[in-house]
N, C-alpha and C. Protein backbone atom coordinates (compact mmCIF):
# COMPACT_ATOMS: atom_id res chain seq x y z
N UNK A 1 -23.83 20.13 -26.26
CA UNK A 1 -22.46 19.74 -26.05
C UNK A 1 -21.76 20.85 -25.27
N UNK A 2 -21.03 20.08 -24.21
CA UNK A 2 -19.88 21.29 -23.20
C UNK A 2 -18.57 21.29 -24.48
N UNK A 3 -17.99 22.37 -24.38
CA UNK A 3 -16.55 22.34 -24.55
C UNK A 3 -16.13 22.57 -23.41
N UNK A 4 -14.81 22.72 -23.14
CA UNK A 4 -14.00 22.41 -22.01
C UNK A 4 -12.59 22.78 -22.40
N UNK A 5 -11.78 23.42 -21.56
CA UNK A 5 -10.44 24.04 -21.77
C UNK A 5 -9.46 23.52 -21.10
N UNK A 6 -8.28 22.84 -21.02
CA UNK A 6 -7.16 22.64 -20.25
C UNK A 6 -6.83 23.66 -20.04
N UNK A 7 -6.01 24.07 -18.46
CA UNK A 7 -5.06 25.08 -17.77
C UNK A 7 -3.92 24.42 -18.35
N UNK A 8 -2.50 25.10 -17.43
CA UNK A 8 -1.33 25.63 -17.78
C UNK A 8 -1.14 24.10 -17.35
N UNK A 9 -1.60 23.12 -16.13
CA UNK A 9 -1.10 22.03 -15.79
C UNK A 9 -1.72 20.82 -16.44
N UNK A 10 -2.20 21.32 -17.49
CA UNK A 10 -3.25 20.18 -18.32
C UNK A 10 -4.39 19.38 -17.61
N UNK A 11 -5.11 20.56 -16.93
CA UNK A 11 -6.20 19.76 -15.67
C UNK A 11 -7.52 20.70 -16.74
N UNK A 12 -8.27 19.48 -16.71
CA UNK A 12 -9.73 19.73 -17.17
C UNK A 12 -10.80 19.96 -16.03
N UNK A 13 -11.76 20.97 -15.78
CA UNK A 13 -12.90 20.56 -15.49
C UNK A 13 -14.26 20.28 -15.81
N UNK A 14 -14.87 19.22 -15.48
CA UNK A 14 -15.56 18.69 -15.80
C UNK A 14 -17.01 18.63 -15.03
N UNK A 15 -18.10 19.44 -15.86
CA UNK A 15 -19.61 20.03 -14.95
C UNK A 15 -19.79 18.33 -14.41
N UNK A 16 -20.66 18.29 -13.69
CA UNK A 16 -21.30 17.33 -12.74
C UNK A 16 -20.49 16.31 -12.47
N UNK A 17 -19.55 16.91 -12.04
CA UNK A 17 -18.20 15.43 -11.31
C UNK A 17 -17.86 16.15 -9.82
N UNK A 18 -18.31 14.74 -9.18
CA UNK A 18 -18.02 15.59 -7.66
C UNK A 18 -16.61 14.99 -7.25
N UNK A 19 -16.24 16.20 -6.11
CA UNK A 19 -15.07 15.95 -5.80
C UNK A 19 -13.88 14.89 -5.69
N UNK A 20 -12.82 14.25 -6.25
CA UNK A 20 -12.76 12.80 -5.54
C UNK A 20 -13.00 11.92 -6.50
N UNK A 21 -14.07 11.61 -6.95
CA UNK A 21 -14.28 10.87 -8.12
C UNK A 21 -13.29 10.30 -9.08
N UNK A 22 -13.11 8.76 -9.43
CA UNK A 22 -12.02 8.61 -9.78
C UNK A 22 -12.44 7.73 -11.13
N UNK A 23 -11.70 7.90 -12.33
CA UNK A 23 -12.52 7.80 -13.75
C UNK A 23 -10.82 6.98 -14.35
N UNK A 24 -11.34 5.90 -15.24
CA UNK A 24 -10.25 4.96 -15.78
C UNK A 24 -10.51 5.86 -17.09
N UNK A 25 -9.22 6.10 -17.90
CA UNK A 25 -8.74 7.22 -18.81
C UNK A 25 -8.21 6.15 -19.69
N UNK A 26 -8.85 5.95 -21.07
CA UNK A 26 -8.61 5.29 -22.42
C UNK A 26 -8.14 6.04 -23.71
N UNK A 27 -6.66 6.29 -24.34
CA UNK A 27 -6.56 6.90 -25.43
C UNK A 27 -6.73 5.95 -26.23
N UNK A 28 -7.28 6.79 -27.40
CA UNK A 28 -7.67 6.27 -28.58
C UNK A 28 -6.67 6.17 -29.96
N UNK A 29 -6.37 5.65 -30.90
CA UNK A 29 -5.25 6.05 -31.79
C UNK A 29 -6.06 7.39 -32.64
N UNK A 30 -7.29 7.22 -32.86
CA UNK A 30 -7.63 8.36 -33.78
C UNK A 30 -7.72 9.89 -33.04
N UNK A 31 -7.20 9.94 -30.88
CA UNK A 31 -7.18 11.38 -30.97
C UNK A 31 -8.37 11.09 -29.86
N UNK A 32 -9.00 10.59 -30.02
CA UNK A 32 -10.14 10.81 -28.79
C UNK A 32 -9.82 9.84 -27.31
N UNK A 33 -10.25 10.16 -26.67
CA UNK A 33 -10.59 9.58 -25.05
C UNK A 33 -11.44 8.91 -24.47
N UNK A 34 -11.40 8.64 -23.59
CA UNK A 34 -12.65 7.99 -22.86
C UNK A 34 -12.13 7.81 -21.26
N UNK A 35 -13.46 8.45 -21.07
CA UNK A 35 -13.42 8.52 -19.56
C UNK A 35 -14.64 7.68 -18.92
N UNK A 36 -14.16 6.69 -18.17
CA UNK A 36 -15.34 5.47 -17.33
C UNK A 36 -15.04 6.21 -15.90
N UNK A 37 -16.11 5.72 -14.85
CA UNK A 37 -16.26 6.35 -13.67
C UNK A 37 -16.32 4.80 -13.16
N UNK A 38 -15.19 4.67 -12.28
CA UNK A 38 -14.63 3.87 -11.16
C UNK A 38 -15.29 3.65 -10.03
N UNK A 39 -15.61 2.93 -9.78
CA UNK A 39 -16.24 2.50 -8.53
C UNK A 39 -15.63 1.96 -7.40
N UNK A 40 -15.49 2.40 -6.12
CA UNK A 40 -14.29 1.90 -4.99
C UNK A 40 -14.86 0.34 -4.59
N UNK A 41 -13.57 -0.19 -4.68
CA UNK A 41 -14.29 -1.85 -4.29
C UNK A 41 -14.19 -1.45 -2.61
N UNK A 42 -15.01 -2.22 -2.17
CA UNK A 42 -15.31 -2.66 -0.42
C UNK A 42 -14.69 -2.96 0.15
N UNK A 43 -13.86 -2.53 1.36
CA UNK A 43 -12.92 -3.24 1.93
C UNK A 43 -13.23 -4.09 2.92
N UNK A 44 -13.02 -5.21 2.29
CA UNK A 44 -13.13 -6.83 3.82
C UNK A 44 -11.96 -6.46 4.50
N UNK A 45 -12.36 -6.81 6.39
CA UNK A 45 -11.62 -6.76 7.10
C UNK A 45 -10.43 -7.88 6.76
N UNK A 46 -9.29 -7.68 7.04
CA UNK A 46 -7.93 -8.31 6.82
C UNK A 46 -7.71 -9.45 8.07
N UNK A 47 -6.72 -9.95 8.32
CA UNK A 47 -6.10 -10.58 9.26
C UNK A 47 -5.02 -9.62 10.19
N UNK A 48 -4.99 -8.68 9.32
CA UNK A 48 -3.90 -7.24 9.98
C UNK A 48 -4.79 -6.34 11.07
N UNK A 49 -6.10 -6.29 9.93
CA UNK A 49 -6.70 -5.34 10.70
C UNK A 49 -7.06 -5.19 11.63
N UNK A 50 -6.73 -4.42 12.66
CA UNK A 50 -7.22 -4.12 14.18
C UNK A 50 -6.12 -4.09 15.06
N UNK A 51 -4.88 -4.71 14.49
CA UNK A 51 -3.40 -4.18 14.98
C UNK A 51 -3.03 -3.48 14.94
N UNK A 52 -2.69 -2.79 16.44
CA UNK A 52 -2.28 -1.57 16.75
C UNK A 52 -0.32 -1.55 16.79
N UNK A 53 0.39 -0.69 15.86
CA UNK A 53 1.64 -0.51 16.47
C UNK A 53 1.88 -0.52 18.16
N UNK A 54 3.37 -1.02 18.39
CA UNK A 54 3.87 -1.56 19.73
C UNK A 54 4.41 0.24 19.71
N UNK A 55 3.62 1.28 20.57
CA UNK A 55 4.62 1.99 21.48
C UNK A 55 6.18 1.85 21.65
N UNK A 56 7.04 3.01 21.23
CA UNK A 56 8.74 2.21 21.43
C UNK A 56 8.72 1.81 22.80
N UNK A 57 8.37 2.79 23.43
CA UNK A 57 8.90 2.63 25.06
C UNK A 57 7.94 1.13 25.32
N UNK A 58 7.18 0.32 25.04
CA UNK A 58 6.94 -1.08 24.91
C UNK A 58 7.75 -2.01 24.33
N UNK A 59 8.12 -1.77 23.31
CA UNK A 59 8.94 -2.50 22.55
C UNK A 59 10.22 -2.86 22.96
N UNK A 60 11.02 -1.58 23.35
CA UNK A 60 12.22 -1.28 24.09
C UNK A 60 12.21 -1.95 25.35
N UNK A 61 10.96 -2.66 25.82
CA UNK A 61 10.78 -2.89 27.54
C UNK A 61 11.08 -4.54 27.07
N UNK A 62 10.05 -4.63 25.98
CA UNK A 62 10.01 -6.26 25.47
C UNK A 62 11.05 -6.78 25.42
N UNK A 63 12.19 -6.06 24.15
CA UNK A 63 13.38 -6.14 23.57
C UNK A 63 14.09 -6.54 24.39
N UNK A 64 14.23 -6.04 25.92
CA UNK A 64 15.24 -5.89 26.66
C UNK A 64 14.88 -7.45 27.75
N UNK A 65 13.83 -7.39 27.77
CA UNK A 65 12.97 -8.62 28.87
C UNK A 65 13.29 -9.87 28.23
N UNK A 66 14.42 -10.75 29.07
CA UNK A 66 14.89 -12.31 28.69
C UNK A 66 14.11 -13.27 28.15
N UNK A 67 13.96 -14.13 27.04
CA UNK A 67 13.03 -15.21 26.86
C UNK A 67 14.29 -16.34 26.91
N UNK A 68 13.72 -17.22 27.81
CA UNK A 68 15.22 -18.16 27.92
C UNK A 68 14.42 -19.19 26.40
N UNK A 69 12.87 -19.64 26.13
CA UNK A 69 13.02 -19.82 24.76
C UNK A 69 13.53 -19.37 23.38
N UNK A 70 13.79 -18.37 23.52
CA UNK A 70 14.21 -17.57 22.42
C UNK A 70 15.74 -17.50 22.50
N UNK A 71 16.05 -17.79 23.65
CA UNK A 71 17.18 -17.87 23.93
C UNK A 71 18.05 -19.23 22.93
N UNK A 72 17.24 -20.21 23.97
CA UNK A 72 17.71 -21.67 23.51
C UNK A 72 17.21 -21.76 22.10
N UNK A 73 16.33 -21.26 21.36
CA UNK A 73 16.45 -21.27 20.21
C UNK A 73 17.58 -20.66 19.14
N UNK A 74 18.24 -19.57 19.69
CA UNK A 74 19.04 -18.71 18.92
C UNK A 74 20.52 -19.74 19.27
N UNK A 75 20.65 -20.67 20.34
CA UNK A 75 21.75 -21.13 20.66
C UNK A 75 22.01 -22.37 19.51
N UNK A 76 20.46 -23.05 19.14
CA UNK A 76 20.61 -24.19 18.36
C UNK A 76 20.89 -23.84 17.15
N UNK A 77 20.10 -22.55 16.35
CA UNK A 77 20.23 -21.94 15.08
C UNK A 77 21.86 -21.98 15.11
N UNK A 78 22.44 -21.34 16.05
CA UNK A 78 23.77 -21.17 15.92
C UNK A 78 24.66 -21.77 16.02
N UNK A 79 24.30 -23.53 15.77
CA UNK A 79 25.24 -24.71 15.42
C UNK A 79 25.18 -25.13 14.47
N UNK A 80 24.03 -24.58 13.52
CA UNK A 80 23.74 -25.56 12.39
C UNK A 80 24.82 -25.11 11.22
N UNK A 81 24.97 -25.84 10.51
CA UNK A 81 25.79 -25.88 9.15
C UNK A 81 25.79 -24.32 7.96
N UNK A 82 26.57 -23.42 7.69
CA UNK A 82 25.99 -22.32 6.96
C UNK A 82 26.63 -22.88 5.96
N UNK A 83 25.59 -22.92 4.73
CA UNK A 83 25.85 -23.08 3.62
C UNK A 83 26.62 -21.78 2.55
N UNK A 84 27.64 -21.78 1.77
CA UNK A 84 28.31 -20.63 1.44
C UNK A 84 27.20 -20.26 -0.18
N UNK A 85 27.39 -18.68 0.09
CA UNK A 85 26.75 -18.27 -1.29
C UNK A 85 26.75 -19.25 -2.66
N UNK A 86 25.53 -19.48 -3.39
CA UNK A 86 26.09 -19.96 -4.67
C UNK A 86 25.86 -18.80 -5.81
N UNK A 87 26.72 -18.66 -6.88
CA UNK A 87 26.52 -17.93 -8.11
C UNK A 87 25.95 -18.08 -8.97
């Protein structure tokens, strides 16, 4: 059996745990612990992934560049009926 000492910040170390390693931590009512060793799930590629942020000086070029659709869309939004807050 190891014993083992907490420091001043209540950090244990622990022989044959490599760096990084990440362990799900169970208290017990009678005083004891339990430490399980975590396993990283796999990451599947997303629908996000591979999108790159827009550059400002792109964005700023976009922003500024007319869409007469976007246009005529913002003109129709801006007839319709606004409904007032309810409580």
């Amino acid at each position: 059996m190891v014993t083992v000492k907490s420091d001043n910040k209540s950090r244990v170390r622990i022989p044959d745990i490599k760096p990084g390693q990440v362990f799900a931590f169970v208290a017990n009512a009678d005083g004891t612990f339990l430490l399980s060793p975590v396993k990283a799930i796999e990451h599947k590629p997303g629908i996000l992934d591979g999108l790159k942020p827009i550059p400002a000086k792109d964005a700023e070029k976009l922003y500024k560049t007319p869409n007469p659709e976007f246009d005529e869309l913002e003109h129709h939004c801006s007839r319709l009926p606004v409904r007032p807050p309810q409580d």
